[in-house]
N, C-alpha and C. Protein backbone atom coordinates (compact mmCIF):
# COMPACT_ATOMS: atom_id res chain seq x y z
N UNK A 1 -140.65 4.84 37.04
CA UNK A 1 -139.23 5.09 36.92
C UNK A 1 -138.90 6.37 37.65
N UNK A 2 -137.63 6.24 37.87
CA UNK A 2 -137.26 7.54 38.78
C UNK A 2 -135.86 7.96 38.35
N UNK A 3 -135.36 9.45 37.97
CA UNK A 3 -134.52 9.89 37.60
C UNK A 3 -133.97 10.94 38.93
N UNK A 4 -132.91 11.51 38.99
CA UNK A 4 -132.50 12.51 39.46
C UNK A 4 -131.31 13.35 38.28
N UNK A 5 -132.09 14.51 37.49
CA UNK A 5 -132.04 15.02 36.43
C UNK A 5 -131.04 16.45 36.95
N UNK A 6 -130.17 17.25 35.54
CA UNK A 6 -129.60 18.37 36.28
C UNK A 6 -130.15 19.48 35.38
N UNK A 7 -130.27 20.56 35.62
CA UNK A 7 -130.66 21.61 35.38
C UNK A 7 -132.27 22.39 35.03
N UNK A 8 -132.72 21.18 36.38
CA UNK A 8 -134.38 21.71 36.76
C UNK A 8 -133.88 22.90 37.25
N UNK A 9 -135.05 23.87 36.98
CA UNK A 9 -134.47 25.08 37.65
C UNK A 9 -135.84 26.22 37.58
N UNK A 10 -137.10 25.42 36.71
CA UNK A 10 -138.50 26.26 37.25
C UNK A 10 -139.45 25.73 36.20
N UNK A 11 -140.35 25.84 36.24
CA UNK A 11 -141.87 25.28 35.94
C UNK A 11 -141.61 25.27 34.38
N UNK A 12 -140.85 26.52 33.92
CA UNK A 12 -140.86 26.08 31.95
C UNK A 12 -140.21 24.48 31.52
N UNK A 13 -139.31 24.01 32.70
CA UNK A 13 -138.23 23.00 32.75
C UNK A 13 -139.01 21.80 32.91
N UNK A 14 -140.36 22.10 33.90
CA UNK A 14 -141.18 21.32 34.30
C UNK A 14 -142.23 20.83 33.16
N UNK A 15 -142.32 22.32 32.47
CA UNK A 15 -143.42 21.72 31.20
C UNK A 15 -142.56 20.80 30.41
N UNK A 16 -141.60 21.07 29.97
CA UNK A 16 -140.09 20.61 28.59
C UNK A 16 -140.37 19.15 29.11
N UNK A 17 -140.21 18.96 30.19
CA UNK A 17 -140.04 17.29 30.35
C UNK A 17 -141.38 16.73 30.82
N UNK A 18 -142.44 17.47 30.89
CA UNK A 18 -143.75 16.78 30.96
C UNK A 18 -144.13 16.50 29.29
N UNK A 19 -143.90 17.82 28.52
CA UNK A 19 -144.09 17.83 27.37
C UNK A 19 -143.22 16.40 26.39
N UNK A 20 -142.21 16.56 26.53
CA UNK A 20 -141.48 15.15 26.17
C UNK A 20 -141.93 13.98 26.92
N UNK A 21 -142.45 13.42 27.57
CA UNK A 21 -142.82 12.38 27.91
C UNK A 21 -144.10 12.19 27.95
N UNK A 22 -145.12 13.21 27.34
CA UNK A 22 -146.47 12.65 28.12
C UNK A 22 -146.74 11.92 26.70
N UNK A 23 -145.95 11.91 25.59
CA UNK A 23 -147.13 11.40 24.48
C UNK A 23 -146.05 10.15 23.99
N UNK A 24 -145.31 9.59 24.86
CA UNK A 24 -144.84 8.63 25.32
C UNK A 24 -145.94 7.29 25.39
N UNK A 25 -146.10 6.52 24.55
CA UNK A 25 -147.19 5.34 25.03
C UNK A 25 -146.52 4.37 26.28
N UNK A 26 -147.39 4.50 26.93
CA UNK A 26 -146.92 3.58 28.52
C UNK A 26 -146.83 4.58 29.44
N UNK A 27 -146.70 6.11 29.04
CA UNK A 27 -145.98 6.85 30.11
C UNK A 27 -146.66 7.30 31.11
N UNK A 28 -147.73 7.43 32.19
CA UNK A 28 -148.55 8.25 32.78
C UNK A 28 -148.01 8.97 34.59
N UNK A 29 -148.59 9.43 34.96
CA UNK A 29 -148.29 10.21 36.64
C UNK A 29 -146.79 10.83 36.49
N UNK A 30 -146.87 12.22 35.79
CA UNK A 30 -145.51 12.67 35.74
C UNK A 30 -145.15 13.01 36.42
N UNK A 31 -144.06 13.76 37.79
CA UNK A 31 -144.23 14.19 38.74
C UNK A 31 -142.41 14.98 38.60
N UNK A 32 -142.31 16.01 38.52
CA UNK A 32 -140.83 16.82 38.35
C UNK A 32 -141.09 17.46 39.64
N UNK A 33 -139.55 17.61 40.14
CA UNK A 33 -139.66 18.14 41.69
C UNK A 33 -138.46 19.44 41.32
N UNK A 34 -138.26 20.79 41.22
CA UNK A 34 -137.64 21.32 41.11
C UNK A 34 -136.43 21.66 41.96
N UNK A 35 -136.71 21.20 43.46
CA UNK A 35 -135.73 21.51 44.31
C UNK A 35 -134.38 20.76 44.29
N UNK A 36 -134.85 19.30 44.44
CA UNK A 36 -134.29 17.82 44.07
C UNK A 36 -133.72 17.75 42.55
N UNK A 37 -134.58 18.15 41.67
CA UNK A 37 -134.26 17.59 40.40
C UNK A 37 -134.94 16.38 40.25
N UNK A 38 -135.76 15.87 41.08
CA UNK A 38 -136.37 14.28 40.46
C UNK A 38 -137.71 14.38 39.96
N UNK A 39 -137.50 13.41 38.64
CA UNK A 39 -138.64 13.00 37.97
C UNK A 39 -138.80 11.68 37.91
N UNK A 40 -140.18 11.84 38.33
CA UNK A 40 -140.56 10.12 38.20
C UNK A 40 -142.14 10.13 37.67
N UNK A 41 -142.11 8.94 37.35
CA UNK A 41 -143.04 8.52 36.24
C UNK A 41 -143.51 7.17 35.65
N UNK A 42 -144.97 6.46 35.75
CA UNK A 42 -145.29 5.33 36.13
C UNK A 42 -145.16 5.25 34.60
N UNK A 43 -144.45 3.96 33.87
CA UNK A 43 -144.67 3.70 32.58
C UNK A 43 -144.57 2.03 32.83
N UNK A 44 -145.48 1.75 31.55
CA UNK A 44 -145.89 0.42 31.49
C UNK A 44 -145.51 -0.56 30.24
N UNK A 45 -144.56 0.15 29.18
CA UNK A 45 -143.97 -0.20 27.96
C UNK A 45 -143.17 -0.88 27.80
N UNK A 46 -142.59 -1.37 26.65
CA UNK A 46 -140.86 -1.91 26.46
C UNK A 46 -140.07 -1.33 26.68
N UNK A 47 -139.69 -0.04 26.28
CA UNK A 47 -138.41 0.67 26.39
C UNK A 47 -137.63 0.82 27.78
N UNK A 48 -136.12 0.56 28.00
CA UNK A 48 -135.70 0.37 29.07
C UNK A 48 -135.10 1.54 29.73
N UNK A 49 -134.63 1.62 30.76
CA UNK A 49 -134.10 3.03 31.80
C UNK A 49 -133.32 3.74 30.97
N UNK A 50 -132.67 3.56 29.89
CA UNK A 50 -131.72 4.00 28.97
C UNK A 50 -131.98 4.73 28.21
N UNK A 51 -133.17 4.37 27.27
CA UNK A 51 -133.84 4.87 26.77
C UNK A 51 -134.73 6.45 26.83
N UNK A 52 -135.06 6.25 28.71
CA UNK A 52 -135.42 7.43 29.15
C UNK A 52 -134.35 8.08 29.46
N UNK A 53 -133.16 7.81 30.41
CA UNK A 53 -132.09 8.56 30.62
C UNK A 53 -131.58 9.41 29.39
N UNK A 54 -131.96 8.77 27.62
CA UNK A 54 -131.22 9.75 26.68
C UNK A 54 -132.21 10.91 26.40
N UNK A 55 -133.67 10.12 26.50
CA UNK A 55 -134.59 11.04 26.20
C UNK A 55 -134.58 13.01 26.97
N UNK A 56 -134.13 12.58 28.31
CA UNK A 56 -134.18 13.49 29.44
C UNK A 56 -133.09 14.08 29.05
N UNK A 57 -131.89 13.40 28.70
CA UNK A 57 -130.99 14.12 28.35
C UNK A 57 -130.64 15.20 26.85
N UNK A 58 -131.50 14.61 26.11
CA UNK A 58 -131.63 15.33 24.83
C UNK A 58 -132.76 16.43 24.95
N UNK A 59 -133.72 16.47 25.80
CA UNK A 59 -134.09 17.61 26.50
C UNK A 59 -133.55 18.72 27.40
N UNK A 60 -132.23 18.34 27.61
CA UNK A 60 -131.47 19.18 28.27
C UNK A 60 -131.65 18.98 29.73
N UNK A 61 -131.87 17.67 30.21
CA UNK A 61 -132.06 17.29 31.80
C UNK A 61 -131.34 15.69 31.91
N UNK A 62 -129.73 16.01 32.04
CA UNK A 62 -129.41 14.81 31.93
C UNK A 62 -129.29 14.25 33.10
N UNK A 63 -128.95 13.34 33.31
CA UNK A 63 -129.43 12.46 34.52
C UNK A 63 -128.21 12.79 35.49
N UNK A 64 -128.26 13.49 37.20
CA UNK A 64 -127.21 13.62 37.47
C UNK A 64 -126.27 12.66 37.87
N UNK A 65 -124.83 12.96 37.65
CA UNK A 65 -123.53 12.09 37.75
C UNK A 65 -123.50 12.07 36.32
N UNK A 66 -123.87 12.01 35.47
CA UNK A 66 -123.30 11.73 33.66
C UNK A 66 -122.19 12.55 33.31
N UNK A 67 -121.26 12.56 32.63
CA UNK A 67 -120.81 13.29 31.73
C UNK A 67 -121.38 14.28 30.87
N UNK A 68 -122.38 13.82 30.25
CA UNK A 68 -123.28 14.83 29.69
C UNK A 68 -123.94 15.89 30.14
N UNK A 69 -123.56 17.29 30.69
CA UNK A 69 -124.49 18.05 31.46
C UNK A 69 -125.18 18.64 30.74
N UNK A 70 -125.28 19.52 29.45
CA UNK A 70 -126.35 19.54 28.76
C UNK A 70 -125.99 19.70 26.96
N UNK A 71 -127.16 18.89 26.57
CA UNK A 71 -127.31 18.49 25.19
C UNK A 71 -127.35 19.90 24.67
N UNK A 72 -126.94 20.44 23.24
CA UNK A 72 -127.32 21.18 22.94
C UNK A 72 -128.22 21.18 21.80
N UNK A 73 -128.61 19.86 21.46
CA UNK A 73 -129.69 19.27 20.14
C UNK A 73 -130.68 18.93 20.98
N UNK A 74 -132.42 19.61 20.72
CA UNK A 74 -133.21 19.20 21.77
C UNK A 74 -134.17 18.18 20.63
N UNK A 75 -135.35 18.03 21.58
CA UNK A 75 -136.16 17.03 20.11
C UNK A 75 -137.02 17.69 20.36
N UNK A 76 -137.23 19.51 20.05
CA UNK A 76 -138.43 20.27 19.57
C UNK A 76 -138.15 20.77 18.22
């Protein structure tokens, strides 16, 4: 899957959303690009693009173009 996320902005941003997704079952090859904003990530599960789009976004990396620019309820 591939996102283009807003408010990457340095490696702590990079852990937050490696950290939220790696214990994800299905989720593996995380890859956050800070310049871009894109994260992508090979998953092999049920859950659909939606699912990740809220996840990213309740981490405070919502998907860019949303309405939502950032959550202020995280899931730590």
């Amino acid at each position: 899957m591939e996102f283009l996320a807003e408010n990457i902005k340095c490696n702590g941003c990079v852990n937050n959303i490696k950290k939220g997704l790696k214990d994800i079952e299905g989720v593996s090859d995380i890859n956050v690009d800070i310049p871009t904003g894109k994260v992508e990530f090979a998953y092999s599960g049920n859950e659909n693009r939606k699912y990740f789009a809220q996840l990213l976004s309740d981490l405070g990396y919502p998907e860019k173009g949303t309405k939502n620019k950032f959550s202020i309820f995280g899931r730590w």
